[in-house]
N, C-alpha and C. Protein backbone atom coordinates (compact mmCIF):
# COMPACT_ATOMS: atom_id res chain seq x y z
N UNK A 1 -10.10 -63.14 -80.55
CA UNK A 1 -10.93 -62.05 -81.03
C UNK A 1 -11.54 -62.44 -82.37
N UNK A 2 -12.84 -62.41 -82.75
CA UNK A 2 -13.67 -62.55 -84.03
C UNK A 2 -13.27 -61.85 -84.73
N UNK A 3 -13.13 -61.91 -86.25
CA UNK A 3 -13.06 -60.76 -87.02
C UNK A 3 -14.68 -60.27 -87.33
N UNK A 4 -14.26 -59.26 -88.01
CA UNK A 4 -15.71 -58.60 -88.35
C UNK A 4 -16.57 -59.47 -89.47
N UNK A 5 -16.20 -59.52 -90.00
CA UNK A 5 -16.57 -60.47 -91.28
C UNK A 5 -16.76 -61.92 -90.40
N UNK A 6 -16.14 -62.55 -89.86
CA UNK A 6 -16.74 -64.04 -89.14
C UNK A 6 -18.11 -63.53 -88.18
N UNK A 7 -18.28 -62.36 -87.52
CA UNK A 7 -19.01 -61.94 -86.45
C UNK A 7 -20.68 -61.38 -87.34
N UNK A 8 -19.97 -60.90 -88.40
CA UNK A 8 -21.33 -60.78 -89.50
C UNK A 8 -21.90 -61.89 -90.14
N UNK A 9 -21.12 -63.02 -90.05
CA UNK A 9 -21.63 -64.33 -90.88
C UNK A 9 -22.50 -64.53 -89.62
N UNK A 10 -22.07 -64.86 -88.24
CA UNK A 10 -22.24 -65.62 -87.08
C UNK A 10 -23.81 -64.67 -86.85
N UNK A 11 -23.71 -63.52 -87.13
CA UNK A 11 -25.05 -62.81 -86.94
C UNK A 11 -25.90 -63.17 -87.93
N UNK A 12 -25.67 -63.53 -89.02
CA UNK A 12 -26.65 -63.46 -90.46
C UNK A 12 -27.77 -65.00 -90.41
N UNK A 13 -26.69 -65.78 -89.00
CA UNK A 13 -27.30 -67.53 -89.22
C UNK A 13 -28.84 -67.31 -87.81
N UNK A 14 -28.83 -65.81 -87.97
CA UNK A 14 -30.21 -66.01 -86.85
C UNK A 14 -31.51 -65.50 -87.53
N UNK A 15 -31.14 -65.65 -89.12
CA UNK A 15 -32.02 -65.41 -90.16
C UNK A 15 -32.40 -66.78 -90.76
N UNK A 16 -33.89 -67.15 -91.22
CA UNK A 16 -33.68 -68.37 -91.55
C UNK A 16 -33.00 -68.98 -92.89
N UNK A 17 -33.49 -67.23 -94.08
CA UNK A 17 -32.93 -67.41 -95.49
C UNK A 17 -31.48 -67.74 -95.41
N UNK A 18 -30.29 -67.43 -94.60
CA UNK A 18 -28.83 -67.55 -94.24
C UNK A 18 -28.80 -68.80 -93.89
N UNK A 19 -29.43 -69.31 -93.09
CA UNK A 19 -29.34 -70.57 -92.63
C UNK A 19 -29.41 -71.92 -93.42
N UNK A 20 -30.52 -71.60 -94.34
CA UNK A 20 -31.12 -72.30 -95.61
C UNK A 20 -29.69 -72.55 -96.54
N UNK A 21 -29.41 -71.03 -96.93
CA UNK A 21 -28.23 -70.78 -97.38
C UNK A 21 -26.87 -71.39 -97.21
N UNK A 22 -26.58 -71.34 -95.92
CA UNK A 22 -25.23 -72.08 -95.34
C UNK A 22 -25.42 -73.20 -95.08
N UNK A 23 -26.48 -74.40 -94.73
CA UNK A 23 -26.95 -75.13 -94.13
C UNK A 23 -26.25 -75.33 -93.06
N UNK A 24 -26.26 -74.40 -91.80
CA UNK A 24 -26.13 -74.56 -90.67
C UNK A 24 -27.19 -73.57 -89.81
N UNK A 25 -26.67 -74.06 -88.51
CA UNK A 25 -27.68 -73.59 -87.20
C UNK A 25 -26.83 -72.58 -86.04
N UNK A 26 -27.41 -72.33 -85.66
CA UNK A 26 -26.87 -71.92 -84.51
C UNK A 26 -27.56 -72.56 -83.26
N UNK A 27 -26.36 -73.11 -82.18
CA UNK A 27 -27.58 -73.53 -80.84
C UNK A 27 -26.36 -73.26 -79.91
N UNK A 28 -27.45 -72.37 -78.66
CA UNK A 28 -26.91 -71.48 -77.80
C UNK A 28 -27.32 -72.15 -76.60
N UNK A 29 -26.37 -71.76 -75.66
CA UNK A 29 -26.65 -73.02 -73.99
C UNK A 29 -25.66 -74.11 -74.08
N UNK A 30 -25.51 -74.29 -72.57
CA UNK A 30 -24.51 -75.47 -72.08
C UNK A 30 -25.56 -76.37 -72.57
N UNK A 31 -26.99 -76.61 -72.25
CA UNK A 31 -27.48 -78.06 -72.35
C UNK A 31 -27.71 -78.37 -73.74
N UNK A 32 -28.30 -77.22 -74.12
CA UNK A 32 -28.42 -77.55 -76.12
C UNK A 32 -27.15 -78.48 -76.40
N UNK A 33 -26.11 -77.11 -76.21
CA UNK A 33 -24.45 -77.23 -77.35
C UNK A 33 -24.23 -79.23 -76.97
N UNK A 34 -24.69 -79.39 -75.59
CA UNK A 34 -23.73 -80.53 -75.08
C UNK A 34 -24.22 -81.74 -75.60
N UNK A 35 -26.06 -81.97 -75.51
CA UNK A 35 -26.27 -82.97 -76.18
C UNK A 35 -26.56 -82.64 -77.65
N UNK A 36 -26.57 -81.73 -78.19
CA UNK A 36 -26.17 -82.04 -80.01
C UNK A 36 -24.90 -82.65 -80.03
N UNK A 37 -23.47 -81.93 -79.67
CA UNK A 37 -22.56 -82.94 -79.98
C UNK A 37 -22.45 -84.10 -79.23
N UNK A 38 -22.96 -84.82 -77.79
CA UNK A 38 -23.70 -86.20 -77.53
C UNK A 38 -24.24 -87.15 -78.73
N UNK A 39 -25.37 -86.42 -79.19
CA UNK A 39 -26.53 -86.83 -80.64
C UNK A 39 -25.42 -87.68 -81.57
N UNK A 40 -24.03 -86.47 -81.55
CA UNK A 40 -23.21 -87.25 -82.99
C UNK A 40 -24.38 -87.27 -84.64
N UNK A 41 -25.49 -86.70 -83.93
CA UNK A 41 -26.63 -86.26 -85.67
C UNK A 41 -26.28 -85.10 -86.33
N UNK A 42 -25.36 -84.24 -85.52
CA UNK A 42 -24.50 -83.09 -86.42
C UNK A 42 -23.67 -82.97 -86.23
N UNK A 43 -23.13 -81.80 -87.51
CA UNK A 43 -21.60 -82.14 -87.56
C UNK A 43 -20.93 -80.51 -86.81
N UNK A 44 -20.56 -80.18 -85.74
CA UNK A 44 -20.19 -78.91 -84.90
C UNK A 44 -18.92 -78.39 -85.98
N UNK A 45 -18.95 -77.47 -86.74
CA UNK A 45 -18.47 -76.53 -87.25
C UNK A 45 -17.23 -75.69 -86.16
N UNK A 46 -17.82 -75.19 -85.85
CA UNK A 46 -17.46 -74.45 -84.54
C UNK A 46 -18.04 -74.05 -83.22
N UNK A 47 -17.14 -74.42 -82.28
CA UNK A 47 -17.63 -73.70 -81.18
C UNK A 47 -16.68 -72.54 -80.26
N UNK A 48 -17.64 -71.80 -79.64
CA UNK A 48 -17.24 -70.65 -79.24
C UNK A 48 -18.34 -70.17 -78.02
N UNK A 49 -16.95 -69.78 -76.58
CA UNK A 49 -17.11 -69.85 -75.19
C UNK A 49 -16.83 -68.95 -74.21
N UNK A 50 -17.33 -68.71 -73.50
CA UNK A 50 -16.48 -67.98 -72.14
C UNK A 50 -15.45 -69.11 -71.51
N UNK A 51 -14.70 -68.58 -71.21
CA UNK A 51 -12.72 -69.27 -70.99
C UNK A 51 -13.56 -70.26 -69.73
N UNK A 52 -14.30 -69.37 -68.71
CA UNK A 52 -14.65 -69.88 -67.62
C UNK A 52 -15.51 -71.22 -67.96
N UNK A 53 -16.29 -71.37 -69.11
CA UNK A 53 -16.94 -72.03 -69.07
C UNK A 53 -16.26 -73.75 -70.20
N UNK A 54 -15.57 -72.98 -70.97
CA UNK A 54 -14.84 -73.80 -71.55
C UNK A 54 -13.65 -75.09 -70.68
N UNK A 55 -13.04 -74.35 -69.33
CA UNK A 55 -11.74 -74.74 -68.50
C UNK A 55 -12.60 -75.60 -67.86
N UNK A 56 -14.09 -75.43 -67.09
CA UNK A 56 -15.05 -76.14 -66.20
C UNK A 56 -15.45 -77.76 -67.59
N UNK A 57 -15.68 -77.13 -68.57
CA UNK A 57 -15.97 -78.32 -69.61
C UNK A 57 -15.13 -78.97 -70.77
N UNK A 58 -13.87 -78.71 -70.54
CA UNK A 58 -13.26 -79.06 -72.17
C UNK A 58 -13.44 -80.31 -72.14
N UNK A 59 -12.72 -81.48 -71.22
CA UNK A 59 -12.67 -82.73 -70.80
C UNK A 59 -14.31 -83.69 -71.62
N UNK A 60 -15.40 -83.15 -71.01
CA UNK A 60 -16.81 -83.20 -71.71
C UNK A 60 -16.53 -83.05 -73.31
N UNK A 61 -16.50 -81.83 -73.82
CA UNK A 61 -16.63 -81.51 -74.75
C UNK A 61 -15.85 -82.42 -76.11
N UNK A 62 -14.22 -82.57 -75.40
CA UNK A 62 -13.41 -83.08 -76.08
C UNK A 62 -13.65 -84.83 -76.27
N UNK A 63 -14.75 -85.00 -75.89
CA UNK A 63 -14.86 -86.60 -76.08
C UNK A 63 -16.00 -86.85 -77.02
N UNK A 64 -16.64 -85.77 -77.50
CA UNK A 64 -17.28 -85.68 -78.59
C UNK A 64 -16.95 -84.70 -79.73
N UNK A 65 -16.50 -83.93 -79.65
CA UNK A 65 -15.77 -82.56 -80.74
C UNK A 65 -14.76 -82.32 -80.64
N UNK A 66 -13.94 -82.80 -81.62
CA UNK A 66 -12.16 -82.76 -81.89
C UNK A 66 -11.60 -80.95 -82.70
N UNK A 67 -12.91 -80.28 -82.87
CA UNK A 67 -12.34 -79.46 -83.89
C UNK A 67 -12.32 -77.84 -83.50
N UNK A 68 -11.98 -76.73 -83.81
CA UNK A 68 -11.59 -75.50 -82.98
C UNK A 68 -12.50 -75.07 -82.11
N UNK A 69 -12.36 -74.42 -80.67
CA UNK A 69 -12.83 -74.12 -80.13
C UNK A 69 -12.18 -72.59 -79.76
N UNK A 70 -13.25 -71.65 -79.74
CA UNK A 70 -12.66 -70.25 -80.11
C UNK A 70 -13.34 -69.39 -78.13
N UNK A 71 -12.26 -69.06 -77.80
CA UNK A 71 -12.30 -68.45 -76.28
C UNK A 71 -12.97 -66.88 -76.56
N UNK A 72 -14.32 -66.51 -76.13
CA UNK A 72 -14.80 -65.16 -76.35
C UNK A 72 -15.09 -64.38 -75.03
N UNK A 73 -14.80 -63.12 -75.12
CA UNK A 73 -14.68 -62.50 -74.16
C UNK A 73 -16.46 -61.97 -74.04
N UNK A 74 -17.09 -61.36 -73.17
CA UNK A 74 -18.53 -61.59 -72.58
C UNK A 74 -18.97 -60.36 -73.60
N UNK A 75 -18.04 -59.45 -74.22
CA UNK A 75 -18.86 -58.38 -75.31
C UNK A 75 -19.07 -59.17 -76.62
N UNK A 76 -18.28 -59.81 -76.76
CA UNK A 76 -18.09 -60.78 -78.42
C UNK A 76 -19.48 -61.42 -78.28
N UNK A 77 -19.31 -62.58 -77.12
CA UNK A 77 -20.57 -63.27 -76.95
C UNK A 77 -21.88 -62.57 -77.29
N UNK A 78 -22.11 -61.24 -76.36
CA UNK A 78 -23.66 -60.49 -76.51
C UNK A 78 -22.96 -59.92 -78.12
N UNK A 79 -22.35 -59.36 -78.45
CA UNK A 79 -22.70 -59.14 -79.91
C UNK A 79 -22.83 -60.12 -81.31
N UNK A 80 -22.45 -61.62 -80.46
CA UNK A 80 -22.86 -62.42 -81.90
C UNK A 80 -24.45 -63.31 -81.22
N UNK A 81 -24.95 -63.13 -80.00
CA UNK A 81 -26.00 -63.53 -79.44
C UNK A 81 -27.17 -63.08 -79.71
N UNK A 82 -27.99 -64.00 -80.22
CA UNK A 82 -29.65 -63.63 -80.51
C UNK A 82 -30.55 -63.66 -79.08
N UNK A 83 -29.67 -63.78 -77.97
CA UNK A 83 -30.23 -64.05 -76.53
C UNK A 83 -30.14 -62.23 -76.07
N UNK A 84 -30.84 -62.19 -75.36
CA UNK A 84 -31.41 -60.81 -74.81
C UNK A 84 -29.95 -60.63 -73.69
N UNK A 85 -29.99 -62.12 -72.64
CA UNK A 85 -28.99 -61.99 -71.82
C UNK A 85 -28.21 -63.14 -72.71
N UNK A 86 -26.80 -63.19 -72.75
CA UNK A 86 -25.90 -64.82 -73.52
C UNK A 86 -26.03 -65.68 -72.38
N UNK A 87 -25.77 -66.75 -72.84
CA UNK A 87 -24.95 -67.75 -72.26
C UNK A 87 -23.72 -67.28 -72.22
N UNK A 88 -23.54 -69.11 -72.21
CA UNK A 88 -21.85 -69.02 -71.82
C UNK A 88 -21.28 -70.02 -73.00
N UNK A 89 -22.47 -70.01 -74.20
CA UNK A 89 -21.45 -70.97 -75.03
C UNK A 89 -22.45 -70.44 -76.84
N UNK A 90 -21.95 -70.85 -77.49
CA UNK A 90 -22.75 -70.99 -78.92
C UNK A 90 -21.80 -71.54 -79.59
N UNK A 91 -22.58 -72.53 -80.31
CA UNK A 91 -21.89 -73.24 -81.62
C UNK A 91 -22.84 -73.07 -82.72
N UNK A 92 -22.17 -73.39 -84.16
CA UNK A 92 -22.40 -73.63 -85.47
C UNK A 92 -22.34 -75.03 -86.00
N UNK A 93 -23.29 -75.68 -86.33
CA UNK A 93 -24.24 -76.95 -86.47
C UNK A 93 -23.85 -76.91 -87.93
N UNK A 94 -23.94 -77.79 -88.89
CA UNK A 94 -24.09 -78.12 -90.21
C UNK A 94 -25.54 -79.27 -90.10
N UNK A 95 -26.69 -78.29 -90.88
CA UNK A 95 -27.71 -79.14 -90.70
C UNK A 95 -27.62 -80.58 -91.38
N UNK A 96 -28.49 -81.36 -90.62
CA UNK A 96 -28.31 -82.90 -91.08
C UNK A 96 -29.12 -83.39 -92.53
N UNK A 97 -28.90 -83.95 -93.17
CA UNK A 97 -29.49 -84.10 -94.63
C UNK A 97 -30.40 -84.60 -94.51
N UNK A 98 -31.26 -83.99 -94.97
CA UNK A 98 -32.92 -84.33 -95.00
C UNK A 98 -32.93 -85.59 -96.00
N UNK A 99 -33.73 -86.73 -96.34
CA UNK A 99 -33.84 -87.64 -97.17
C UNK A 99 -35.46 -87.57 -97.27
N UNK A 100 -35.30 -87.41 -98.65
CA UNK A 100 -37.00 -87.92 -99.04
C UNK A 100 -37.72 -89.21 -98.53
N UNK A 101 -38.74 -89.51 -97.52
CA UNK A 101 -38.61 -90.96 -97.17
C UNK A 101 -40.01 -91.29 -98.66
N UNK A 102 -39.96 -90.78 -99.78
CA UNK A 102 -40.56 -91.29 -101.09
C UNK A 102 -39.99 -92.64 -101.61
């Protein structure tokens, strides 16, 4: 279960000023979530799933992202989802460091 306070952060990163702010992302979908952590160009913070979809993929997942993975029940999902209908997955990205190429 999310707390309220993690579920208000997780809502605030579909703003861009928050995002700027935290320097992270949000990216929603099996195909997004799977090749960002593939990429290895960011660093997955957290991710967070339907059980169903997590048990079908941990094996995948776990050979690129060693770090918590949080089981959400299908109301959690639509209330931290900027999607009209959810998926079945969303993670939190730490954006990658921009370098001046000056």
């Amino acid at each position: 279960m999310l707390s309220k306070t993690y579920t208000k952060y997780i809502q605030s990163l579909h703003h861009k000023k928050f995002r700027d702010a935290n320097n992270c992302f949000i990216a929603e979908g099996d195909k997004v979530v799977a090749e960002l952590l593939a990429s290895g160009k960011f660093q997955c913070e957290q991710l967070l799933g339907r059980e169903e979809w997590l048990k079908e993929k941990e094996q995948q997942i776990r050979n690129h992202y060693k770090g918590p993975i949080q089981v959400l029940a299908d109301f959690e999902l639509e209330k931290i989802s900027a999607l009209s209908t959810p998926n079945q997955v969303l993670a939190i990205f730490k954006k990658a460091a921009y370098e001046d190429p000056v």
